[in-house]
PDB file of N, CA and C in Angstrom:
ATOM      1  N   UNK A   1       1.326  -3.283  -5.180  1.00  0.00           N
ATOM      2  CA  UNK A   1       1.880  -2.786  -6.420  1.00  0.00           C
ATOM      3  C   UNK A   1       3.401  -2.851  -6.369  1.00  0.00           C
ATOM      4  N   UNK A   2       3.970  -3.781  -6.889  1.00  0.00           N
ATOM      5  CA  UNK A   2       5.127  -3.941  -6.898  1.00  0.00           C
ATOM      6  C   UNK A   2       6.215  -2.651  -7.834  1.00  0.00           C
ATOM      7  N   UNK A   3       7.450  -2.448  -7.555  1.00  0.00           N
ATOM      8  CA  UNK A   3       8.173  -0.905  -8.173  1.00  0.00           C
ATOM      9  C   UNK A   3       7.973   0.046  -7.446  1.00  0.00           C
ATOM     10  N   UNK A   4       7.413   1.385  -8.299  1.00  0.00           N
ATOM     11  CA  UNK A   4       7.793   2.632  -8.038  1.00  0.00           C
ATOM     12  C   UNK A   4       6.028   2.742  -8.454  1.00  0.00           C
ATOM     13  N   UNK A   5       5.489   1.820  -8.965  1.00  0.00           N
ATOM     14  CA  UNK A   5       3.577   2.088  -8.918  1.00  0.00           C
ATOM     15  C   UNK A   5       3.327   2.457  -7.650  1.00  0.00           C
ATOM     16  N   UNK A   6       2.424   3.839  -7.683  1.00  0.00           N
ATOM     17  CA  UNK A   6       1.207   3.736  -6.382  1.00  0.00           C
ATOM     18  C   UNK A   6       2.445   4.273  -5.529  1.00  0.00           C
ATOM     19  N   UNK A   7       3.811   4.743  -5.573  1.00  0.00           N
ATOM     20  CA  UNK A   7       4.756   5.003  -4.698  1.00  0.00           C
ATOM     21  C   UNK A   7       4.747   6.602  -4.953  1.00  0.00           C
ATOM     22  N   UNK A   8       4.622   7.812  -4.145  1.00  0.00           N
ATOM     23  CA  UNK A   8       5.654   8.612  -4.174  1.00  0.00           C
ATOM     24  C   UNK A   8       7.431   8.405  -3.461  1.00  0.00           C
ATOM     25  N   UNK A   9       7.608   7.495  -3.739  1.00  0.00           N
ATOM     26  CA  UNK A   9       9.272   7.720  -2.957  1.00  0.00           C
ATOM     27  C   UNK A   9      10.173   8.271  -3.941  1.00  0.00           C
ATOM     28  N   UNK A  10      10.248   7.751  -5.187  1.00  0.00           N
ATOM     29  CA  UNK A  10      10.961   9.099  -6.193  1.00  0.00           C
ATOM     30  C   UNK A  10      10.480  10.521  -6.151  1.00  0.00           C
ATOM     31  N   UNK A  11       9.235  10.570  -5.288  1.00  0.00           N
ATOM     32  CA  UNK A  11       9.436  11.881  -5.275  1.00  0.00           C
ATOM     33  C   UNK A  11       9.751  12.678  -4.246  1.00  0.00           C
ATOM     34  N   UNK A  12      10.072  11.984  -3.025  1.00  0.00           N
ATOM     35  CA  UNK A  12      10.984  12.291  -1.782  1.00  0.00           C
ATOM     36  C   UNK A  12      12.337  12.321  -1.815  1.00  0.00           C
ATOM     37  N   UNK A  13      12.935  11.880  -3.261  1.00  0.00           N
ATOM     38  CA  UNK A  13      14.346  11.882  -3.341  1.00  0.00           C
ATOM     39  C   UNK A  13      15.369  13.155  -3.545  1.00  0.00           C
ATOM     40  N   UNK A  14      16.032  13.493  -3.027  1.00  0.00           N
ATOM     41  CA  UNK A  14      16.505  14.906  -2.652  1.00  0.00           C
ATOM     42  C   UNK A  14      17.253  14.880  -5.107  1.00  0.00           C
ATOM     43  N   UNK A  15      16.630  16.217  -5.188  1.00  0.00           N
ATOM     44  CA  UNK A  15      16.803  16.331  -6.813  1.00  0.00           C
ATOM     45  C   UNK A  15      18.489  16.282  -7.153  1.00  0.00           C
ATOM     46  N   UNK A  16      19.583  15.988  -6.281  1.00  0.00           N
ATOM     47  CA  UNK A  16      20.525  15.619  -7.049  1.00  0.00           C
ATOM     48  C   UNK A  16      20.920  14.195  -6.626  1.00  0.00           C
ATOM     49  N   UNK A  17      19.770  13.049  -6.582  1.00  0.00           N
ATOM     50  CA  UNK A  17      19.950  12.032  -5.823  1.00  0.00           C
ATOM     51  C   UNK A  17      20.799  11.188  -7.217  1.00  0.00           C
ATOM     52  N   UNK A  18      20.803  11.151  -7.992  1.00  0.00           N
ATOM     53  CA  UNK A  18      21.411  10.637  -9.264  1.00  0.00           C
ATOM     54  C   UNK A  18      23.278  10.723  -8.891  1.00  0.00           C
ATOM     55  N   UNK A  19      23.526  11.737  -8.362  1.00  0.00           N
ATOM     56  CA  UNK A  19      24.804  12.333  -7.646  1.00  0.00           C
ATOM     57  C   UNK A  19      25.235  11.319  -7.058  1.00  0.00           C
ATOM     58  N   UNK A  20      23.961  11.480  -6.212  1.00  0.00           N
ATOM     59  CA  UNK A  20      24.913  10.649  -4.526  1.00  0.00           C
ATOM     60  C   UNK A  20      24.524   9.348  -5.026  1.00  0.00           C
ATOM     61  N   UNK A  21      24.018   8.917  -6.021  1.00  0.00           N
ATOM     62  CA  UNK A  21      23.737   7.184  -6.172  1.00  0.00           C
ATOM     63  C   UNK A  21      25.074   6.953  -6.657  1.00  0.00           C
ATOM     64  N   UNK A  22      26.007   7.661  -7.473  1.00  0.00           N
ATOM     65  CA  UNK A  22      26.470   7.570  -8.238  1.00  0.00           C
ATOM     66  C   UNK A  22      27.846   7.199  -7.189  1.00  0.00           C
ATOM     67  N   UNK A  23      28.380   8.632  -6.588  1.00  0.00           N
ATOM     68  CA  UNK A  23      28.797   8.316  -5.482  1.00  0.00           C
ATOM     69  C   UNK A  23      29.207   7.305  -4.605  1.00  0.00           C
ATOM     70  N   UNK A  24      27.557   6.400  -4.084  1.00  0.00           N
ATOM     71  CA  UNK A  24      27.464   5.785  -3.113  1.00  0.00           C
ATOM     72  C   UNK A  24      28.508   4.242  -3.459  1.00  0.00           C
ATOM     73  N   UNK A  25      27.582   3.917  -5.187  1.00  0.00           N
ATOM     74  CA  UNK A  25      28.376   2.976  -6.182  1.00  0.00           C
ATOM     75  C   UNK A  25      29.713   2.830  -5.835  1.00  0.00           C
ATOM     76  N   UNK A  26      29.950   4.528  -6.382  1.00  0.00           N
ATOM     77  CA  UNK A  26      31.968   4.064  -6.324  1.00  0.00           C
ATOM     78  C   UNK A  26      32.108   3.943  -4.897  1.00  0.00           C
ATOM     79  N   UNK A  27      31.923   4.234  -3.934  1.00  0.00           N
ATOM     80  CA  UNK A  27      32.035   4.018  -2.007  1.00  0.00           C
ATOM     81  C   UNK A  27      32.373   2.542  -1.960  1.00  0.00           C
ATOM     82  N   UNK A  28      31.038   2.213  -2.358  1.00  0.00           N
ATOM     83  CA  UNK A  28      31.526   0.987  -2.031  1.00  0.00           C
ATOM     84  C   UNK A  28      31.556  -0.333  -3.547  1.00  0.00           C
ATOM     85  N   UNK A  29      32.680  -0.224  -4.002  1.00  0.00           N
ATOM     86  CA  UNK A  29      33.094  -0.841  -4.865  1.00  0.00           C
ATOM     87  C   UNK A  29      32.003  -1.405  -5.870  1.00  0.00           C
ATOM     88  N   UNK A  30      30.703  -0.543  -6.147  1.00  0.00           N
ATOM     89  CA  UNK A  30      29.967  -1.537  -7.042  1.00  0.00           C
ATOM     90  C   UNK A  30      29.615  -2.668  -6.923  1.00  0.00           C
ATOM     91  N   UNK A  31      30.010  -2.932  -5.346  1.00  0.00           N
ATOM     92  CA  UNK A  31      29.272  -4.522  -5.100  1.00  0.00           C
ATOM     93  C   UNK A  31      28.335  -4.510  -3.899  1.00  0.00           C
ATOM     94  N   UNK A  32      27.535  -5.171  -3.584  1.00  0.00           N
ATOM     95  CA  UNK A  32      26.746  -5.093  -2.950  1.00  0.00           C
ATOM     96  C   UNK A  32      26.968  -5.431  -1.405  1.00  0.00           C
ATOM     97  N   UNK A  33      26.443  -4.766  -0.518  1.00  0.00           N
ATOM     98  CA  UNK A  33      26.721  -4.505   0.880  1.00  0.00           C
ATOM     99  C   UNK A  33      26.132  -5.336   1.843  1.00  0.00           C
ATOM    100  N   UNK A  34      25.286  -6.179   1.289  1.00  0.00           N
ATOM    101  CA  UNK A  34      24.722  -7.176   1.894  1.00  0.00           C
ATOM    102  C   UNK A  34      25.328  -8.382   2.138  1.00  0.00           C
ATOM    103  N   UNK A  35      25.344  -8.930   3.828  1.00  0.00           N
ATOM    104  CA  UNK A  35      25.881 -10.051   4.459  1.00  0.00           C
ATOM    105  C   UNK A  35      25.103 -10.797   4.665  1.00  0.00           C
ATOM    106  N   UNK A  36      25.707 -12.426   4.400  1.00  0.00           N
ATOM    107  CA  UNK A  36      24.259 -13.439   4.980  1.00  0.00           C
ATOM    108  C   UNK A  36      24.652 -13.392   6.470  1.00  0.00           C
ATOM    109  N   UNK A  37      23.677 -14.723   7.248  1.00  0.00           N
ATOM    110  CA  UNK A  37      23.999 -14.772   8.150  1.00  0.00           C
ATOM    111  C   UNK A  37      25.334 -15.252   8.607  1.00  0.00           C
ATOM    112  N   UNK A  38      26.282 -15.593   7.804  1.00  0.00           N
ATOM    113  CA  UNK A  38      27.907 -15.836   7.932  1.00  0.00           C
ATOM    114  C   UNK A  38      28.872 -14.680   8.373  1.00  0.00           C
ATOM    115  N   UNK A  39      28.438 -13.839   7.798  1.00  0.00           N
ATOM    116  CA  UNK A  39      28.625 -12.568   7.659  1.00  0.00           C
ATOM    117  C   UNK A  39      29.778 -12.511   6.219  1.00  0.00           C
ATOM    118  N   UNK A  40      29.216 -13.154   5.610  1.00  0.00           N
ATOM    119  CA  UNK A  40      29.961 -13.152   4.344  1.00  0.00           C
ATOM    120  C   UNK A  40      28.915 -11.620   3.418  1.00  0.00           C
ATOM    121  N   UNK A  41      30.119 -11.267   2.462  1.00  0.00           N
ATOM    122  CA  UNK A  41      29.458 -10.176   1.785  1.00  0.00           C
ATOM    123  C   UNK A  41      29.177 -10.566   0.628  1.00  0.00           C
ATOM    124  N   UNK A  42      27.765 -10.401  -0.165  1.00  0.00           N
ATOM    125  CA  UNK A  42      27.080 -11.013  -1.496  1.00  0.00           C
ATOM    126  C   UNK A  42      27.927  -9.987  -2.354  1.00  0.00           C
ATOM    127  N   UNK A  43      28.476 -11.411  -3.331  1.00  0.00           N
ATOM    128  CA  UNK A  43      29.037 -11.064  -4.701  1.00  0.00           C
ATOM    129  C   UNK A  43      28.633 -10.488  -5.680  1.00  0.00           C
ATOM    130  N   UNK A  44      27.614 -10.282  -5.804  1.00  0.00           N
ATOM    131  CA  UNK A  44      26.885  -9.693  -6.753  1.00  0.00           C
ATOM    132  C   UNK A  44      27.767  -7.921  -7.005  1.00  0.00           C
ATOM    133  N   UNK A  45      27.090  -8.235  -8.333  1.00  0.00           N
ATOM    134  CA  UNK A  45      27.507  -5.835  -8.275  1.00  0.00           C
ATOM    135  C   UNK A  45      26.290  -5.369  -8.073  1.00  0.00           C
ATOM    136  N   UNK A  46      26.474  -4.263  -7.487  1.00  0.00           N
ATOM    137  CA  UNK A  46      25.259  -3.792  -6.849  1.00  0.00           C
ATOM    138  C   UNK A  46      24.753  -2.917  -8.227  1.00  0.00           C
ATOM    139  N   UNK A  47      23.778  -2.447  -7.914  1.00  0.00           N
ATOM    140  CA  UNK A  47      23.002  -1.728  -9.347  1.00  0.00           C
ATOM    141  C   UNK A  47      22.444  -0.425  -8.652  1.00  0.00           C
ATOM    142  N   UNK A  48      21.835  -0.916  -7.265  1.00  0.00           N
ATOM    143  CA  UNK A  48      20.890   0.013  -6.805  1.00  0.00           C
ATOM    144  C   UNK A  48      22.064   0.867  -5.658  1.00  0.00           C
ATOM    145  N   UNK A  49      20.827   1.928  -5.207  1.00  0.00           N
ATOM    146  CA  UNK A  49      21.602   2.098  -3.421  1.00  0.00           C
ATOM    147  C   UNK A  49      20.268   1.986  -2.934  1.00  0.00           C
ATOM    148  N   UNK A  50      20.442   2.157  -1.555  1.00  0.00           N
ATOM    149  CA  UNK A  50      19.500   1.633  -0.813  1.00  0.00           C
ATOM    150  C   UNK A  50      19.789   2.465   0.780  1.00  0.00           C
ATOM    151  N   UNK A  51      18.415   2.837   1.214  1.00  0.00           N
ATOM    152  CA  UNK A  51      18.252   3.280   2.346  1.00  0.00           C
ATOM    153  C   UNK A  51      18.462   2.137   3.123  1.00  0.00           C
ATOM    154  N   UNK A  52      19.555   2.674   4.057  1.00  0.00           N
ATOM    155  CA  UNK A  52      20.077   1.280   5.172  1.00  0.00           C
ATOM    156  C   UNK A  52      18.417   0.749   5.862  1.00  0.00           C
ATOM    157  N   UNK A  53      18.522   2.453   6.962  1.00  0.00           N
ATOM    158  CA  UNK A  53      17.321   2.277   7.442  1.00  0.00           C
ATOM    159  C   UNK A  53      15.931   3.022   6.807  1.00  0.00           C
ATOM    160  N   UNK A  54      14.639   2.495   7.139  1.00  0.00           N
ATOM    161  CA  UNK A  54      13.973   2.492   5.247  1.00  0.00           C
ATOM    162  C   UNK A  54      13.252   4.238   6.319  1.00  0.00           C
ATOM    163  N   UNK A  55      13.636   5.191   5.702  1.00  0.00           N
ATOM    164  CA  UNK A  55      12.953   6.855   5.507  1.00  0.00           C
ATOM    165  C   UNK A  55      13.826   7.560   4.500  1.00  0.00           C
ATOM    166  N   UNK A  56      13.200   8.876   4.955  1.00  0.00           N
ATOM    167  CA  UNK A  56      14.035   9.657   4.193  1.00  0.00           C
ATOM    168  C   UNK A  56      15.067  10.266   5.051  1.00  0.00           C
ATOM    169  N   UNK A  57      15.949   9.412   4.981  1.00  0.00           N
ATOM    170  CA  UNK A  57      17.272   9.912   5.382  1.00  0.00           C
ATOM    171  C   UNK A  57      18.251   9.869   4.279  1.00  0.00           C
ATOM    172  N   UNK A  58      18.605  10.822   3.677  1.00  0.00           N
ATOM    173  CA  UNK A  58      19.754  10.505   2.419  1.00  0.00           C
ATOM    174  C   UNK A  58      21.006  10.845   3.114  1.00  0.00           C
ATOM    175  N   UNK A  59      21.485  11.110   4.194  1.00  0.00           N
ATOM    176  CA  UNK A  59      22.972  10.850   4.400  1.00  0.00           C
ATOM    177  C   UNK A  59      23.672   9.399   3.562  1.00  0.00           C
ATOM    178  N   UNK A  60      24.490  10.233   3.595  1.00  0.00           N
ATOM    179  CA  UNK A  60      25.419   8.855   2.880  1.00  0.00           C
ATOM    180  C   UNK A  60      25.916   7.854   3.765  1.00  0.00           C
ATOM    181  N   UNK A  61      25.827   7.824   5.189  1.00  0.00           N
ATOM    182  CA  UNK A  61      25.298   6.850   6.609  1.00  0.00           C
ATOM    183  C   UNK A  61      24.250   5.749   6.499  1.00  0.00           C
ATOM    184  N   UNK A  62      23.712   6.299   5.895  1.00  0.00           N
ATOM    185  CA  UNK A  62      22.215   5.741   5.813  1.00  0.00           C
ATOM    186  C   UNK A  62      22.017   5.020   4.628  1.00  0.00           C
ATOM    187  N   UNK A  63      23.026   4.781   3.533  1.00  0.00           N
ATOM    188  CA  UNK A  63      22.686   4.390   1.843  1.00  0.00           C
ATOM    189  C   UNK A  63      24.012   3.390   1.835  1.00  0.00           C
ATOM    190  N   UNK A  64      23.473   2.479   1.182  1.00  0.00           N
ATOM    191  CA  UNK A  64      24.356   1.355   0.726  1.00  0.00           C
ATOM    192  C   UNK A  64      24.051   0.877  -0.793  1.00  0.00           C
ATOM    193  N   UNK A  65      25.108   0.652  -0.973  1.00  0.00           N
ATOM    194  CA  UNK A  65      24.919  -0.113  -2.759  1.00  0.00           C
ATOM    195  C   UNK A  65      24.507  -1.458  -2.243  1.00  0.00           C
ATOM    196  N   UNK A  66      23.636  -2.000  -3.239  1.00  0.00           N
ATOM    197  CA  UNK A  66      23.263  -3.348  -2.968  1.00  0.00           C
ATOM    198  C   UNK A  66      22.515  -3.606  -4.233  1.00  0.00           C
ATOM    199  N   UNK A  67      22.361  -5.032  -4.610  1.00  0.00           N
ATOM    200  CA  UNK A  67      22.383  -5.914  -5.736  1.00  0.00           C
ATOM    201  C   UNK A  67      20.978  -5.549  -6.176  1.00  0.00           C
ATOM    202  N   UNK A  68      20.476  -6.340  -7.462  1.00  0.00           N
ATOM    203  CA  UNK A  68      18.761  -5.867  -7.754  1.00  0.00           C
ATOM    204  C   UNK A  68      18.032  -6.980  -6.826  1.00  0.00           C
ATOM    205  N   UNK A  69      18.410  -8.400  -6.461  1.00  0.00           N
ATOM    206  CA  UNK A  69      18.102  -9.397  -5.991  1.00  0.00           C
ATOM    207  C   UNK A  69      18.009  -8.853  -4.690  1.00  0.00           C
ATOM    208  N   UNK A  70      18.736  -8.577  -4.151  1.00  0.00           N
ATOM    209  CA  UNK A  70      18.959  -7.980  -2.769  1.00  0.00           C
ATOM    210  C   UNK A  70      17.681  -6.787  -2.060  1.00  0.00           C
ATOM    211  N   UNK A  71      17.751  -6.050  -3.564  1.00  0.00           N
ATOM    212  CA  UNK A  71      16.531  -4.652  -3.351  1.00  0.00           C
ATOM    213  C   UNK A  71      15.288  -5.390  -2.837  1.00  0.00           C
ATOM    214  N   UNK A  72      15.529  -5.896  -4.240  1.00  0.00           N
ATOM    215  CA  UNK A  72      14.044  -6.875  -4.323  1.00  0.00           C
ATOM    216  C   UNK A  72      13.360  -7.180  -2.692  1.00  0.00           C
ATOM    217  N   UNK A  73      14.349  -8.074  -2.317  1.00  0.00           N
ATOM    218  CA  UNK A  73      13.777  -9.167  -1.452  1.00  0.00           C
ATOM    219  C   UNK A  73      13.791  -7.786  -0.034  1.00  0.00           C
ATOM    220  N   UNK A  74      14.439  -7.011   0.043  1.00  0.00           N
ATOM    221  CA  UNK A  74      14.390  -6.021   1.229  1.00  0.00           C
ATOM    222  C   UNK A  74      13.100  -5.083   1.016  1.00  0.00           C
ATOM    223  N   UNK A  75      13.019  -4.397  -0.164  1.00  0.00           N
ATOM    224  CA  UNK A  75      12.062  -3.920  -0.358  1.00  0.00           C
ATOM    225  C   UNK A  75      10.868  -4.462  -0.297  1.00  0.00           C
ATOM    226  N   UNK A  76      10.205  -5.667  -0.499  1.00  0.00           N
ATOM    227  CA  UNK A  76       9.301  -6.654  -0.588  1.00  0.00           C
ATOM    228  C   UNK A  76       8.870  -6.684   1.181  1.00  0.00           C
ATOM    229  N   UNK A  77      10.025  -7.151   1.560  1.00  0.00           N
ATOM    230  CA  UNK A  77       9.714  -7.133   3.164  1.00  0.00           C
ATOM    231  C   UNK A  77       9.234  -5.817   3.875  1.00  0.00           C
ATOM    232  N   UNK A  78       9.441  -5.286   3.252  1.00  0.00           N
ATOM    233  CA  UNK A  78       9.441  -3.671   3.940  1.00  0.00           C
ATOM    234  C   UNK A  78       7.975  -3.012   3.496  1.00  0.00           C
ATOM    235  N   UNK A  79       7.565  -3.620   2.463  1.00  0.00           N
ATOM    236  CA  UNK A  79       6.190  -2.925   1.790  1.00  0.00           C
ATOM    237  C   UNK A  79       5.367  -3.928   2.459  1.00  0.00           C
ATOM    238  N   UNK A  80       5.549  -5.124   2.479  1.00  0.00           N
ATOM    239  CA  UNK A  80       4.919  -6.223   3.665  1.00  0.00           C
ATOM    240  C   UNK A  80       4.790  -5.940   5.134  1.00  0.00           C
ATOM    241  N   UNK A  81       5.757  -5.250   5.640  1.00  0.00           N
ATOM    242  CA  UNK A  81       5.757  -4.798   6.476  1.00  0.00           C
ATOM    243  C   UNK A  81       4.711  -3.877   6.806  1.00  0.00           C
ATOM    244  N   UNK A  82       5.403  -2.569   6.073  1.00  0.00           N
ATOM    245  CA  UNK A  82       4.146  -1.761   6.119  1.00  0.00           C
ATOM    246  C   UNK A  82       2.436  -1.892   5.614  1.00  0.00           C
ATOM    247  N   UNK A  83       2.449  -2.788   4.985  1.00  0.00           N
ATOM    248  CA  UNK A  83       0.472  -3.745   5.083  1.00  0.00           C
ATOM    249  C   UNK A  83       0.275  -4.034   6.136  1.00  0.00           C
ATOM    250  N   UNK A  84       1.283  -4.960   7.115  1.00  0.00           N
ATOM    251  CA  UNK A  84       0.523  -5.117   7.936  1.00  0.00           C
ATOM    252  C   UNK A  84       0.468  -3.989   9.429  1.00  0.00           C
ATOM    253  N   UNK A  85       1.043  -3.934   9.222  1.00  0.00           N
ATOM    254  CA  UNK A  85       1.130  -2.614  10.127  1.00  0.00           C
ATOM    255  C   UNK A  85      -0.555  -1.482   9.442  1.00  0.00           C
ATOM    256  N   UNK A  86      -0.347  -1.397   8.335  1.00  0.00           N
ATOM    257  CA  UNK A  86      -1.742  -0.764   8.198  1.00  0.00           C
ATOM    258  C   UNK A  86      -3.707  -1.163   8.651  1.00  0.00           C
ATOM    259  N   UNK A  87      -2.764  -2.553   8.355  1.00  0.00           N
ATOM    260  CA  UNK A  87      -4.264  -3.222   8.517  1.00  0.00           C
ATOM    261  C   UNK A  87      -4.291  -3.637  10.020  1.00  0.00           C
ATOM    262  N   UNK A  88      -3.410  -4.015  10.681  1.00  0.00           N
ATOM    263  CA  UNK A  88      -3.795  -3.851  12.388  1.00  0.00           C
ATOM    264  C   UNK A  88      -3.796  -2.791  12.818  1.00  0.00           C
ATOM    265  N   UNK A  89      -3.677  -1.148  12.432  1.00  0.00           N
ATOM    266  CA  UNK A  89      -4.195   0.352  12.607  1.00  0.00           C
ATOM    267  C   UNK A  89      -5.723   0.201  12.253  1.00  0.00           C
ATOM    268  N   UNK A  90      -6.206  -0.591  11.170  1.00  0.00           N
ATOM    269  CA  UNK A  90      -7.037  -0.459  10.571  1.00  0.00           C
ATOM    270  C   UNK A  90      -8.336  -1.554  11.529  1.00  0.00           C
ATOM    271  N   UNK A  91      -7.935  -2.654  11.802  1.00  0.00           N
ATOM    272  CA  UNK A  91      -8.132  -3.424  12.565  1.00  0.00           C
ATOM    273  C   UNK A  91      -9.029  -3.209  14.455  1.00  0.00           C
ATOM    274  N   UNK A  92      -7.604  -2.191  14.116  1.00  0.00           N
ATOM    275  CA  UNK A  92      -7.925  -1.905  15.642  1.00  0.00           C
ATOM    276  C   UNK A  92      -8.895  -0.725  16.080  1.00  0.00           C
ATOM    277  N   UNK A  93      -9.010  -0.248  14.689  1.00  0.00           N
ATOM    278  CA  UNK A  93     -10.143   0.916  14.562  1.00  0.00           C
ATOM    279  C   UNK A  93     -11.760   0.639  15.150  1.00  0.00           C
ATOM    280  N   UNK A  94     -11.580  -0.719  14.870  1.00  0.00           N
ATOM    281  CA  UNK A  94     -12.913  -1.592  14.593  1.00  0.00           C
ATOM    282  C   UNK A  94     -13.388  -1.795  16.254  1.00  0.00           C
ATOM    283  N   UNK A  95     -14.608  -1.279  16.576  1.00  0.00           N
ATOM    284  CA  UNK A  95     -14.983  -2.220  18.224  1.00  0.00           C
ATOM    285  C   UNK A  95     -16.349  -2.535  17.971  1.00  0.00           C
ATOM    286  N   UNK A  96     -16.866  -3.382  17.927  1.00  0.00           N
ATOM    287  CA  UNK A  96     -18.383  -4.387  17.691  1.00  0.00           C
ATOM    288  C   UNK A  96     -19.124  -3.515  19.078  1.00  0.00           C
ATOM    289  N   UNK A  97     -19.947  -2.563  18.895  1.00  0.00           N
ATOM    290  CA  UNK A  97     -21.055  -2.151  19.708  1.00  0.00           C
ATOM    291  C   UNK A  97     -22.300  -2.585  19.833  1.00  0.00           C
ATOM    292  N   UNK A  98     -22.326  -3.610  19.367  1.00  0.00           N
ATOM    293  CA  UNK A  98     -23.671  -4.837  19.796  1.00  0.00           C
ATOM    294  C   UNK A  98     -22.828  -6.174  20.195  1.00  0.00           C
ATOM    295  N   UNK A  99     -23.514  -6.967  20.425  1.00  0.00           N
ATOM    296  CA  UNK A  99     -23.425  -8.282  20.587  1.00  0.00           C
ATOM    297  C   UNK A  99     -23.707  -9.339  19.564  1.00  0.00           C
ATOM    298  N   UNK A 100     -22.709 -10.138  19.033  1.00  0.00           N
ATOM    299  CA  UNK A 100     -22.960 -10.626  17.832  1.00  0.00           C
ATOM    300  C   UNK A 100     -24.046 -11.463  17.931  1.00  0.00           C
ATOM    301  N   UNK A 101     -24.708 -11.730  16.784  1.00  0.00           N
ATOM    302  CA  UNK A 101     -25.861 -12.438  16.387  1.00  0.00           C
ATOM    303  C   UNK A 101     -26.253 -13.723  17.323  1.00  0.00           C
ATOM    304  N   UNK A 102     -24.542 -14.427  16.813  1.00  0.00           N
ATOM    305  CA  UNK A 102     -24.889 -15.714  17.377  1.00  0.00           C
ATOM    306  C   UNK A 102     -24.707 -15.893  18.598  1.00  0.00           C
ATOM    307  N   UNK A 103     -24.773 -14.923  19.743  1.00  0.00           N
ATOM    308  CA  UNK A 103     -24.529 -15.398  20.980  1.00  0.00           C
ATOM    309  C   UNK A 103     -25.714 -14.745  21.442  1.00  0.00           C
ATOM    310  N   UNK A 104     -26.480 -14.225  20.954  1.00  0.00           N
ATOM    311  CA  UNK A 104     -27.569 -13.342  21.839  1.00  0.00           C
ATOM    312  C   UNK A 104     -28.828 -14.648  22.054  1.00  0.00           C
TER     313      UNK A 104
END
């Protein structure tokens, strides 16, 4: 479910998070905080902020402005992430207590 569907994370957001987004924006110039591998910084203006590292940590350490393109593709990885991480928990749940069919 791509967004904020099927998510509580707006509702882990500390209730004056509108504040510190706002904040975080002017910190760092409305542009986005993201480097390629050059270490060049993407031009874009940032829109969002963003948990550096992905919990609930709202220090302002931890939050960067960064672009919608940018969210996107971090967030994407990160919800990918966490699938598979679920399904090899899920995976590993599993142990075959017979002997399969075709080898008996």
């Amino acid at each position: 479910m791509p967004g904020w569907e099927g998510s509580d994370r707006r509702l882990r957001l500390p209730p004056d998070w509108d504040k510190i987004r706002k904040r975080i924006l002017r910190r760092d110039s409305y542009r986005c905080k993201i480097r390629n591998p050059h270490g060049q910084r993407c031009t874009e203006p940032a829109v969002d902020v963003d948990h550096i590292v992905n919990n609930d940590d709202h220090r302002e350490s931890n939050l960067q402005a960064i672009c919608d393109w940018h969210h996107k593709k971090k967030s994407g990885a990160e919800g990918a992430a966490a699938r598979t991480a679920a399904i090899r928990r899920t995976a590993k749940k599993f142990t075959r207590t017979e002997a399969h069919p075709g080898l008996l």
